[in-house]
Protein backbone atom coordinates (compact mmCIF):
# COMPACT_ATOMS: atom_id res chain seq x y z
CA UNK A 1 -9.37 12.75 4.97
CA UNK A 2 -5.96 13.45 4.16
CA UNK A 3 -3.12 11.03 5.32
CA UNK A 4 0.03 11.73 6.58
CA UNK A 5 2.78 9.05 6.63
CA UNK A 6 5.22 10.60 9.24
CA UNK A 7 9.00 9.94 9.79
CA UNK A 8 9.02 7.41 12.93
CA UNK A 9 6.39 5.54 10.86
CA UNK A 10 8.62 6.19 7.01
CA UNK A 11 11.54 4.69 9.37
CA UNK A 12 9.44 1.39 10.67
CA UNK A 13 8.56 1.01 7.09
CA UNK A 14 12.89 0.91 6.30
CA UNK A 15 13.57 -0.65 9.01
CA UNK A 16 10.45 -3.62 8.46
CA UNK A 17 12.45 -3.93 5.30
CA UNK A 18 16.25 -3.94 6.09
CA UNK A 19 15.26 -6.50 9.03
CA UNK A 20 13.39 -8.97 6.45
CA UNK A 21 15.98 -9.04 3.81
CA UNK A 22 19.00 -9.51 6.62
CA UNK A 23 16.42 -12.98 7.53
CA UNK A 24 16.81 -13.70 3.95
CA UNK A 25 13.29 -13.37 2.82
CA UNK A 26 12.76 -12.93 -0.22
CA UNK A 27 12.87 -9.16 -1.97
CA UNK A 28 9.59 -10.25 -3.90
CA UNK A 29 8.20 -11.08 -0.20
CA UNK A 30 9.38 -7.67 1.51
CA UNK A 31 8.14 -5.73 -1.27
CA UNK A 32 4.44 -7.29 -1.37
CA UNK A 33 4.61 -6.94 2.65
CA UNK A 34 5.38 -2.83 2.41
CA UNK A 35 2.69 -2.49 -0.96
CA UNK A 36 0.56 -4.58 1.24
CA UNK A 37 0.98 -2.24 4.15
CA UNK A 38 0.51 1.14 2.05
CA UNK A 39 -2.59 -0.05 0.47
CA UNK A 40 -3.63 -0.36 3.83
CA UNK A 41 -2.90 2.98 4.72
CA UNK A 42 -4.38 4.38 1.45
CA UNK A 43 -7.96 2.74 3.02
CA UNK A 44 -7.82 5.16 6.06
CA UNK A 45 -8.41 8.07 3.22
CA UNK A 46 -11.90 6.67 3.12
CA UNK A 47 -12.50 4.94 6.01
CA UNK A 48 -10.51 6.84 8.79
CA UNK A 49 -12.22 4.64 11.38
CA UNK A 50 -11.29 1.36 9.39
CA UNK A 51 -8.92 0.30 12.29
CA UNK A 52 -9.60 -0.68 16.07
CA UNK A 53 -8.79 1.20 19.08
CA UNK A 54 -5.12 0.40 20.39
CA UNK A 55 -5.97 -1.48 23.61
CA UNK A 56 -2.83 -0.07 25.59
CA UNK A 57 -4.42 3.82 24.96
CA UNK A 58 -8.29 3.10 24.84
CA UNK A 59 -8.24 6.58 23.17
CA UNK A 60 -11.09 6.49 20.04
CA UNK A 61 -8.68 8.75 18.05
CA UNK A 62 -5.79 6.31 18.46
CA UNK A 63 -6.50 3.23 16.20
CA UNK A 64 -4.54 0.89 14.49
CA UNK A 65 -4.82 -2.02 11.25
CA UNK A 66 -3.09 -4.92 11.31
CA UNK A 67 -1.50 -6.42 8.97
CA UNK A 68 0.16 -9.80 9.10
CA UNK A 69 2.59 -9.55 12.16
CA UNK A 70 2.53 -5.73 11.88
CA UNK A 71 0.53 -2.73 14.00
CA UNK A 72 -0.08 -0.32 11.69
CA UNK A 73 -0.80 3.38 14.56
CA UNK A 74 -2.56 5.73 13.43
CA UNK A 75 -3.97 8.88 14.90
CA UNK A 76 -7.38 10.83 13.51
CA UNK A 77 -6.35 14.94 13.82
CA UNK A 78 -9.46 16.67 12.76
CA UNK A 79 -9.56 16.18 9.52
CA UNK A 80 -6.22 14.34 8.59
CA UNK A 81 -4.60 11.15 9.59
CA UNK A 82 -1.30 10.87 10.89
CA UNK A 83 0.35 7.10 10.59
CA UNK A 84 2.70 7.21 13.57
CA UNK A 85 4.04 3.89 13.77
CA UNK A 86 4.27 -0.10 12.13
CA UNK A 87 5.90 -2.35 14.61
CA UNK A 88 6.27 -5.97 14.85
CA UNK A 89 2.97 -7.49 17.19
CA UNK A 90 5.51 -8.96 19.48
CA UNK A 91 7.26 -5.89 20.52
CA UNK A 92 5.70 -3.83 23.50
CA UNK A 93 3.95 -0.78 22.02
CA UNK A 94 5.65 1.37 25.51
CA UNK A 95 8.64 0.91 23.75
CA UNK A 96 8.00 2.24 20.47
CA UNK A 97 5.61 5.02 21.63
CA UNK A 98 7.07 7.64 23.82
């Protein structure tokens, strides 16, 4: 399957980034963090239903990875992937998701 990385999720990814390095962590850190996260992504090519269901949608074709403190939203279109969001596990997902 083909995965798509698309802007709101390109802009978590920034954001995740410029957020860490303003709380002084390290730029070794951040960067391991974001490879972590993309190598996570990369998996879904092969194993689209790698990730759980999002609890707040209960919708098969919504599903999401975490990694460390992050959600990592995904949605399975046919026969491509579509990475929608990676927010923070504290922050309410109806506030990121419209």
């Amino acid at each position: 399957m083909r995965v798509k990385l698309i802007k709101s999720a390109y802009n978590d990814l920034k954001d995740i980034r410029r957020y860490l390095l303003l709380k002084n962590v390290s730029d070794k850190i951040v960067r391991n963090l974001i490879n972590e996260i993309i190598t996570d992504i990369e998996i879904l090519e092969k194993y689209p239903y790698a990730g759980r269901i999002v609890p707040e949608y209960e919708d098969k074709f919504v599903r999401e990875l975490i990694r460390g403190n992050y959600r990592i939203i995904y949605m399975i279109t046919g026969d491509s992937i579509r990475v929608i969001h990676i927010v923070h596990q504290a922050r309410l997902l109806s506030n990121v998701i419209q």
